[in-house]
Protein backbone atom coordinates (compact mmCIF):
# COMPACT_ATOMS: atom_id res chain seq x y z
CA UNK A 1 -12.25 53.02 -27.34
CA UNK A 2 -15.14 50.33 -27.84
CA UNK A 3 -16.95 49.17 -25.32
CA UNK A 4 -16.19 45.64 -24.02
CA UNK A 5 -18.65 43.00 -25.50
CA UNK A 6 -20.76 41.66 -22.79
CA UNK A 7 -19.59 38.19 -21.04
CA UNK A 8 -23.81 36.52 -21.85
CA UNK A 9 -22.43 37.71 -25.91
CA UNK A 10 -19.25 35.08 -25.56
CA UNK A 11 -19.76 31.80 -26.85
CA UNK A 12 -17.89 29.07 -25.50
CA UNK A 13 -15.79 26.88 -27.99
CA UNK A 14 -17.35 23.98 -28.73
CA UNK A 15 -14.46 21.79 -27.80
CA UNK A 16 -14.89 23.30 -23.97
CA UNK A 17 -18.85 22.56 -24.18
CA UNK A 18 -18.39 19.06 -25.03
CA UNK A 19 -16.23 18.78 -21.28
CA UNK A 20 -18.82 20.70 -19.87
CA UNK A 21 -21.82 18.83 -20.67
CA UNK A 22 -23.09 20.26 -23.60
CA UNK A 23 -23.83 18.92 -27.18
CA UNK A 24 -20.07 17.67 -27.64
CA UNK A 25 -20.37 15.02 -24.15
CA UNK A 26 -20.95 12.42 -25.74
CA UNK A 27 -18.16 12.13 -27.97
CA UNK A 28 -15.86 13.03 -25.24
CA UNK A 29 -16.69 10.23 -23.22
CA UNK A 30 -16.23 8.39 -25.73
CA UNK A 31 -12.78 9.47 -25.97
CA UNK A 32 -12.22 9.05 -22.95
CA UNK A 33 -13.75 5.24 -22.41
CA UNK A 34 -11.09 4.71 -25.49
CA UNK A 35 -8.55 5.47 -23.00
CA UNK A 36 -9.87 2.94 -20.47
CA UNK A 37 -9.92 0.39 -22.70
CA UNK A 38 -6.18 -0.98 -22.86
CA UNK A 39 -6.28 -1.19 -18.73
CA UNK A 40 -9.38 -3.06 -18.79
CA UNK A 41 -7.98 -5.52 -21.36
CA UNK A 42 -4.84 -6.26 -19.52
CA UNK A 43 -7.14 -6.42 -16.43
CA UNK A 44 -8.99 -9.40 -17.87
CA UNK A 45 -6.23 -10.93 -19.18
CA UNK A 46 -4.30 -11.28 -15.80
CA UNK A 47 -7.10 -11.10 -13.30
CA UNK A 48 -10.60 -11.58 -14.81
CA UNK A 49 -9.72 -14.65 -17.01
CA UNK A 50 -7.61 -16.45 -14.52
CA UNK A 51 -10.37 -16.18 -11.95
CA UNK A 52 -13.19 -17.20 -14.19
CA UNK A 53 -10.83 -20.20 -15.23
CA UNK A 54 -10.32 -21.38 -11.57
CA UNK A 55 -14.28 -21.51 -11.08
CA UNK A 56 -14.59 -23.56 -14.34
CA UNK A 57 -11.60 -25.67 -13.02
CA UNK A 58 -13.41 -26.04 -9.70
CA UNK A 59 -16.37 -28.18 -10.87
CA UNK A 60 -14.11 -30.87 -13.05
CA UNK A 61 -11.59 -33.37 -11.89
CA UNK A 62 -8.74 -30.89 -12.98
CA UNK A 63 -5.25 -32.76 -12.25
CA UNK A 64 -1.72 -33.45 -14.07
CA UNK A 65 -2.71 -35.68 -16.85
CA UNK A 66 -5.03 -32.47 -18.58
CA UNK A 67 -1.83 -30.15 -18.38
CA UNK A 68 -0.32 -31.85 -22.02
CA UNK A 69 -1.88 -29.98 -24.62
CA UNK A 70 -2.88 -32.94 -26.47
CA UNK A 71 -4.60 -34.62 -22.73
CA UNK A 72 -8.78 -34.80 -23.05
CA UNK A 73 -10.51 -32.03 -21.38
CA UNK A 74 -11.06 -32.48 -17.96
CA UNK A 75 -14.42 -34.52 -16.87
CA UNK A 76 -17.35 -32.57 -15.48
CA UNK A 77 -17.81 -33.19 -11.27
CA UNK A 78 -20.29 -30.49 -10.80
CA UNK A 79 -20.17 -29.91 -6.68
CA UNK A 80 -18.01 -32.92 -5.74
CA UNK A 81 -15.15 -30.85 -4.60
CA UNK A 82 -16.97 -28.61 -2.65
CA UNK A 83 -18.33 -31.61 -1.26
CA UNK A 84 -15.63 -33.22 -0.49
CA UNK A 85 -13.82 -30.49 1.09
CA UNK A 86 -16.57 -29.47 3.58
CA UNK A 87 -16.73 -33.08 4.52
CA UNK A 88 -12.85 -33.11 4.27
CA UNK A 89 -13.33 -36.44 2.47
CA UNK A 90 -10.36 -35.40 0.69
CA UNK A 91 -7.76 -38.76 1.00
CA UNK A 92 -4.78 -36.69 2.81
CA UNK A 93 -2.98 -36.87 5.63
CA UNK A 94 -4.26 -34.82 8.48
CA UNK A 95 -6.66 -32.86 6.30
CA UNK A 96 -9.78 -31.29 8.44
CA UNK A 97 -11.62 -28.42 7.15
CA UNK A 98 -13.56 -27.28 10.13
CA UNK A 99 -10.34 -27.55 12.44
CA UNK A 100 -8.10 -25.48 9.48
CA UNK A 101 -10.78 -22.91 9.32
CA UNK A 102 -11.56 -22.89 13.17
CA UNK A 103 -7.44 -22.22 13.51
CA UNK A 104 -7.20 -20.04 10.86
CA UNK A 105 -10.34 -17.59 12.92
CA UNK A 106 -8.01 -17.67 16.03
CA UNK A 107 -4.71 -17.02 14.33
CA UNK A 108 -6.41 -13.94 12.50
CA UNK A 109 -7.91 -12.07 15.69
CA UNK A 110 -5.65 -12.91 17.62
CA UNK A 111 -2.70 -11.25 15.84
CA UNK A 112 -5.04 -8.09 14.89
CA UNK A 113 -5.88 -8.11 18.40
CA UNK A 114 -2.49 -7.85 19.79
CA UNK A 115 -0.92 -5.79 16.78
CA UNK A 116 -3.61 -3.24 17.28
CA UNK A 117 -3.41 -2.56 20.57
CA UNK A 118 0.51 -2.93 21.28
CA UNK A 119 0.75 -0.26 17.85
CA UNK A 120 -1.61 1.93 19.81
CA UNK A 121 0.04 1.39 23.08
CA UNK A 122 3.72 2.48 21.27
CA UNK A 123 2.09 5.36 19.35
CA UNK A 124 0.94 7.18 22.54
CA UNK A 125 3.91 6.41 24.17
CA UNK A 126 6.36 7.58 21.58
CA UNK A 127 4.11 10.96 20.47
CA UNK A 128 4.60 11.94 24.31
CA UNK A 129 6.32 15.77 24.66
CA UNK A 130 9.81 16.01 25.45
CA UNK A 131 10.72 12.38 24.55
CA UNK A 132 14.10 12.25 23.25
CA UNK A 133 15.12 10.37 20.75
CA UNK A 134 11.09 10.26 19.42
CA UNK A 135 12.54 9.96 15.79
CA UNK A 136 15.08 7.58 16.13
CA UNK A 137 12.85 4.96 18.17
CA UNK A 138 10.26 5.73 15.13
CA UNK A 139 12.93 4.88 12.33
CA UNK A 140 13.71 1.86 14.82
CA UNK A 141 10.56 0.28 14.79
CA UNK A 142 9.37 0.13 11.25
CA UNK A 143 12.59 -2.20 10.08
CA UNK A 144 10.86 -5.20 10.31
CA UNK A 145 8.50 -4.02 7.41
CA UNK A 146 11.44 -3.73 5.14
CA UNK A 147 12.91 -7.31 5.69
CA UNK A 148 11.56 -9.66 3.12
CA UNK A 149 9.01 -12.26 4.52
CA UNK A 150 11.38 -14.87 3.95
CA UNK A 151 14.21 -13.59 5.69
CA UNK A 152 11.89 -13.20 8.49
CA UNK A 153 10.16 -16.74 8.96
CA UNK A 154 14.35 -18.39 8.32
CA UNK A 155 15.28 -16.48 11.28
CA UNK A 156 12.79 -17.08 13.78
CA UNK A 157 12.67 -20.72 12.74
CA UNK A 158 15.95 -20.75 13.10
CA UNK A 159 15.62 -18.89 16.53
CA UNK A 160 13.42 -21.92 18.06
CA UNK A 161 15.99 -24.06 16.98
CA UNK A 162 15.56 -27.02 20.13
CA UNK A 163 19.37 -27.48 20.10
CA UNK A 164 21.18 -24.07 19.34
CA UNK A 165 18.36 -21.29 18.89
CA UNK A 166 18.31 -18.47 20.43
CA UNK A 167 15.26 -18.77 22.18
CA UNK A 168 16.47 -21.48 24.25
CA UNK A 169 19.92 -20.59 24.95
CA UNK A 170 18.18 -17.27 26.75
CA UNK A 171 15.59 -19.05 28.87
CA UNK A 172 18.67 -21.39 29.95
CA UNK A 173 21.32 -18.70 30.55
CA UNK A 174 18.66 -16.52 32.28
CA UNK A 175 15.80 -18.53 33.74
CA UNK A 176 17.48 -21.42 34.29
CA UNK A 177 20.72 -19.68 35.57
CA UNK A 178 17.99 -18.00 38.03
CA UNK A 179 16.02 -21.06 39.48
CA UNK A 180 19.20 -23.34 38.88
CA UNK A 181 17.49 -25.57 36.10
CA UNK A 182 19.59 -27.69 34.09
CA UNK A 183 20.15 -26.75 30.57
CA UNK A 184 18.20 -30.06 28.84
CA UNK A 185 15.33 -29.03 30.22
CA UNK A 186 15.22 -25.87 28.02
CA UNK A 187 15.60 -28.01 24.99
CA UNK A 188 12.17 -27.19 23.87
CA UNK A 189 10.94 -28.08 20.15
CA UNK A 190 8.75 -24.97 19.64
CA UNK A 191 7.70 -26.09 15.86
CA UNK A 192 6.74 -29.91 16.93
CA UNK A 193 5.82 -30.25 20.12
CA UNK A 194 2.54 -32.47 20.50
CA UNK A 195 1.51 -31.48 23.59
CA UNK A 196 -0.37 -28.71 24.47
CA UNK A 197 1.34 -26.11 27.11
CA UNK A 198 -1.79 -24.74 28.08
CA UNK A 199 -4.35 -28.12 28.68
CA UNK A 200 -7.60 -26.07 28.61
CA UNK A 201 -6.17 -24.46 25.28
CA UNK A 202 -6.46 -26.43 22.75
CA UNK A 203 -3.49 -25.04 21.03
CA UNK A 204 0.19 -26.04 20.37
CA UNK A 205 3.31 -25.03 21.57
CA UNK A 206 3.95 -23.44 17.61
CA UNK A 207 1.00 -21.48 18.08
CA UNK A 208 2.77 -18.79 20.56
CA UNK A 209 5.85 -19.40 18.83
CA UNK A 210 4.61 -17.97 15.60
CA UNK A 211 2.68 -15.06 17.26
CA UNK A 212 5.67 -14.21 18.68
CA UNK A 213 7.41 -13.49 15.86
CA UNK A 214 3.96 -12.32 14.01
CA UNK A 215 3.76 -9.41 16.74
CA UNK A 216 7.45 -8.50 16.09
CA UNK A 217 6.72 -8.05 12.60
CA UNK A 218 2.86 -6.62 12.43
CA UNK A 219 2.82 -4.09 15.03
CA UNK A 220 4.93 -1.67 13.50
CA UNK A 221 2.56 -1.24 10.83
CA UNK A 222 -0.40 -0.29 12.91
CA UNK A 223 1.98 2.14 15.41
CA UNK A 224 2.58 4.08 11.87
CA UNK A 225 -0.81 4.48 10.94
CA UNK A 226 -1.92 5.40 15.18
CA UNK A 227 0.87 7.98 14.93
CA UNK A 228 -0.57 9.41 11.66
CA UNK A 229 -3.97 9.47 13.43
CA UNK A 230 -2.46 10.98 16.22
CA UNK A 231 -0.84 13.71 14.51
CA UNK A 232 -4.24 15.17 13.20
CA UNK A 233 -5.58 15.78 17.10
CA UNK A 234 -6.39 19.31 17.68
CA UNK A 235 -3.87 20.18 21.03
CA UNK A 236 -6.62 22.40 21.92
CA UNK A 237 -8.99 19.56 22.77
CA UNK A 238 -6.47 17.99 25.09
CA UNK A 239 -6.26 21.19 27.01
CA UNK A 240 -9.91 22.19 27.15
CA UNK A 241 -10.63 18.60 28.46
CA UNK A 242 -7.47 19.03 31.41
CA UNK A 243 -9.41 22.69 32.49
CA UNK A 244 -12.58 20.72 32.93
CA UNK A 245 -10.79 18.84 35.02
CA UNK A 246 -10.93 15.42 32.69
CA UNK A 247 -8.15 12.62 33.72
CA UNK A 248 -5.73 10.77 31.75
CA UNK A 249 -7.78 8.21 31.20
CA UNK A 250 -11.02 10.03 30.37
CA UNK A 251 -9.08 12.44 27.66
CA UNK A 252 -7.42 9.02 26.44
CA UNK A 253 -10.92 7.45 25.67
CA UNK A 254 -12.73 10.70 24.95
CA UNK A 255 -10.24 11.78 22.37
CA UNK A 256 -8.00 9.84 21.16
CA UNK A 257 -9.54 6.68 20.90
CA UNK A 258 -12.46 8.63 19.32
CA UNK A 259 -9.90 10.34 16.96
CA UNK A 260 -7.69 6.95 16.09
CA UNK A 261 -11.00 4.87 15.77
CA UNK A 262 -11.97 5.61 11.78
CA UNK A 263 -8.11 5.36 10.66
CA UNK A 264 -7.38 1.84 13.07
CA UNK A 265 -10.39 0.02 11.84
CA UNK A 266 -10.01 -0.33 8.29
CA UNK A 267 -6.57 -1.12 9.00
CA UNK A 268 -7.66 -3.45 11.70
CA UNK A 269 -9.67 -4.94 8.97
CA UNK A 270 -6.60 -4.83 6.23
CA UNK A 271 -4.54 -6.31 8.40
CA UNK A 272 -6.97 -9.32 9.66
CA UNK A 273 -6.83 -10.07 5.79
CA UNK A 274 -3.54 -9.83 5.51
CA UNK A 275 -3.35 -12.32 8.48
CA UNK A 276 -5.79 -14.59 7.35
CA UNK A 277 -3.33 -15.42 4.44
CA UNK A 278 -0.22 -15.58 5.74
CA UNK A 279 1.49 -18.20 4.17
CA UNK A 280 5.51 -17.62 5.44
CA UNK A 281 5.28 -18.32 8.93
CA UNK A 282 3.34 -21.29 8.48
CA UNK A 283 4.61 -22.86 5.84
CA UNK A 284 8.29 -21.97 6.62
CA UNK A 285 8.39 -22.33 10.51
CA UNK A 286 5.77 -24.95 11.42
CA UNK A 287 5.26 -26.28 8.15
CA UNK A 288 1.32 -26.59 9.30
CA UNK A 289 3.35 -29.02 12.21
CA UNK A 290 2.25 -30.50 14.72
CA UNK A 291 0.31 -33.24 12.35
CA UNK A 292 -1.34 -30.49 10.59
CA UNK A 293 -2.39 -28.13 13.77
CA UNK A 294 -0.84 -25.10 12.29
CA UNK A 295 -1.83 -25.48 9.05
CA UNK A 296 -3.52 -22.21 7.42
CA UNK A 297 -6.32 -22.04 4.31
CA UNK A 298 -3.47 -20.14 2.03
CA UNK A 299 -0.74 -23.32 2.92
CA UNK A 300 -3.26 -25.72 2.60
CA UNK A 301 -4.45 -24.40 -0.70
CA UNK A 302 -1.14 -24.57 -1.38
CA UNK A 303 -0.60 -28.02 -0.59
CA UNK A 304 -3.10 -29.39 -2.71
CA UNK A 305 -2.24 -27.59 -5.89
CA UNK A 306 2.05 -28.10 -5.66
CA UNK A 307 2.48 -31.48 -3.14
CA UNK A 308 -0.93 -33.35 -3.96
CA UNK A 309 -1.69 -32.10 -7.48
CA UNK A 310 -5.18 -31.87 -6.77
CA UNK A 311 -6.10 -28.56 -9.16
CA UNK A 312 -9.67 -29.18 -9.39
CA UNK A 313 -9.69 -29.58 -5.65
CA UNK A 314 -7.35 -26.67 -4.84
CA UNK A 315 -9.46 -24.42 -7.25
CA UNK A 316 -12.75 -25.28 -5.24
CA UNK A 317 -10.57 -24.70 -1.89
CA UNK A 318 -9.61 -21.23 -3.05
CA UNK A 319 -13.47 -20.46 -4.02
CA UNK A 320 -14.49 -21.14 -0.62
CA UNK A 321 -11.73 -19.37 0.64
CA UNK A 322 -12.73 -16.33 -1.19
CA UNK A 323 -16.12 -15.88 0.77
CA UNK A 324 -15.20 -17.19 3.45
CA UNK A 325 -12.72 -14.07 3.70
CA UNK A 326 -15.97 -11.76 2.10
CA UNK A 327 -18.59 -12.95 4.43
CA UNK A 328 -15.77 -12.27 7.04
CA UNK A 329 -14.58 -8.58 5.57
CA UNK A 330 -18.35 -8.05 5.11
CA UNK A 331 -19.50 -8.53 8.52
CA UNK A 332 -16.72 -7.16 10.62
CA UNK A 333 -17.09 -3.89 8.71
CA UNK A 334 -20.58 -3.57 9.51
CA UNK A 335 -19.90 -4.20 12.94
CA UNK A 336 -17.60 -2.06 13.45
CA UNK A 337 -19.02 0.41 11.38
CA UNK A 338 -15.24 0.68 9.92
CA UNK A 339 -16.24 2.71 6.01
CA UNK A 340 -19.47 4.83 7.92
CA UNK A 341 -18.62 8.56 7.89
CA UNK A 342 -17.62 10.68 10.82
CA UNK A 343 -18.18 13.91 9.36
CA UNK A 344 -22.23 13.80 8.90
């Protein structure tokens, strides 16, 4: 029997040297760049050139007369939409930049805020031992994920109804039932109110209304990804922490809000985002109502493209939205620290 050739004698095929890094790379990557190529061209057809269209579009006086195919381009304003809309010199009713923008902020944390922590609050509460039921009340509480957005704002607006919603039918048959209060006075227009329920608070009445129904539908969300967290705690830490005699409220902040904090705030982040642009609730409960109060960047945007057929304008809008929403991503995250590495 010969003897086995020594494994330095074996040359690899060429084909495998090429993956490997030897004289045959370059063609491979070529190869495999060829592949690439057909995503990166439907890429810029549906995202790059769209994008780079809307910037051109932002600096001329883009509006209904230059959709024919035969209208004249489009004259060149250079920064006179950005100008304007900073200045809201824009010639619409109830238009003011620094108040949308200044609303829009306080809409945005405020949801995050209150989705975070009540999604927290729930996740604890349901991943406690011996809970019955844990996996029903789970199953429960993600449904309003699954209902389209539209269903969602037609049923709470429908809900705050002054004359027949819900709402007010409950406060009458229980609060007023309780403190003997006749029913008209629980005919409350959540959507339009003018007045302010809280004076020192310079918000309306369809403020609260919509974070109610915001919280219904966004905490979910962040209870499913604070139960995932959850899952990956190490029991053993828990019990080393109750021997050293470590209370409920010192393993709660020494563990698991250490453990939940890199999965929460890049969803905290996501969801602030996601927030930010939330164009259902306004634009199908309020309608940005009362006189404009409510109105969002997204339904604003919105408004100047479909109802004032401003596209010049609208682009511009939508390029100062877009770092306006970077400088804010950009910031919180390194604040909060929410991409750094916890395993260095």
């Amino acid at each position: 029997m010969t003897a086995a050739a020594p494994a330095a004698a074996v040359k690899p095929r060429r084909r495998w040297a090429g993956l490997a890094g030897g004289g045959g790379g370059g063609r491979v990557s070529r190869v495999a760049y060829l592949y690439l190529v057909p995503a990166f061209l439907v890429m810029g057809i549906i995202t790059l050139y769209p994008l780079l269209y809307q910037v051109w579009m932002s600096f001329t006086d883009y509006g209904v007369q230059n959709l024919r195919e035969t209208a004249p381009p489009p004259a060149w304003v250079g920064l006179d939409n950005y100008v304007n809309v900073l200045t809201s010199s824009l010639a619409i009713p109830n238009f003011d930049f620094l108040r949308i923008i200044l609303y829009n902020l306080v809409w945005a944390f405020s949801n995050v805020i209150i989705h975070v922590v009540l999604g927290v609050a729930i996740a604890v509460l349901l991943n406690t031992r011996g809970l019955w039921f844990r996996r029903f009340y789970r199953a429960m509480y993600i449904l309003p994920v699954v209902i389209p957005p539209i269903i969602v704002a037609t049923v709470w607006r429908n809900m705050y109804d002054p004359d027949y919603g819900a709402i007010n039918l409950f406060l009458s048959a229980t609060v007023g039932t309780l403190l003997r209060i006749p029913p008209e006075a629980f005919r409350i227009d959540w959507m339009q109110q003018v007045a302010d329920p809280i004076a020192f608070v310079p918000l309306p009445l369809a403020f609260y209304g919509m974070l109610i129904a915001n919280t219904w539908l966004g905490w979910p969300l962040n209870a499913v990804v604070a139960t995932g967290a959850l899952q990956s705690i190490p029991n053993e830490l828990y019990e080393a922490a109750e021997i050293d005699g470590a209370s409920s409220w010192q393993r709660f902040r020494n563990i698991t809000v250490v453990y939940l904090r890199p999965a929460m705030l890049p969803y905290a982040i996501y969801g602030f985002v996601i927030t930010f642009n939330l164009f259902y609730l306004a634009y199908f409960m309020s309608n940005g109502g009362p006189f404009g109060r409510t109105e969002l960047l997204v339904t604003q945007a919105y408004r100047l493209v479909n109802e004032q057929r401003l596209y010049g304008v609208g682009a511009a809008f939508a390029v100062i939205m877009f770092f306006i929403l970077l400088a804010i991503t950009i910031v919180t995250n390194k604040m909060a620290k929410a991409t750094a590495r916890y395993d260095a």
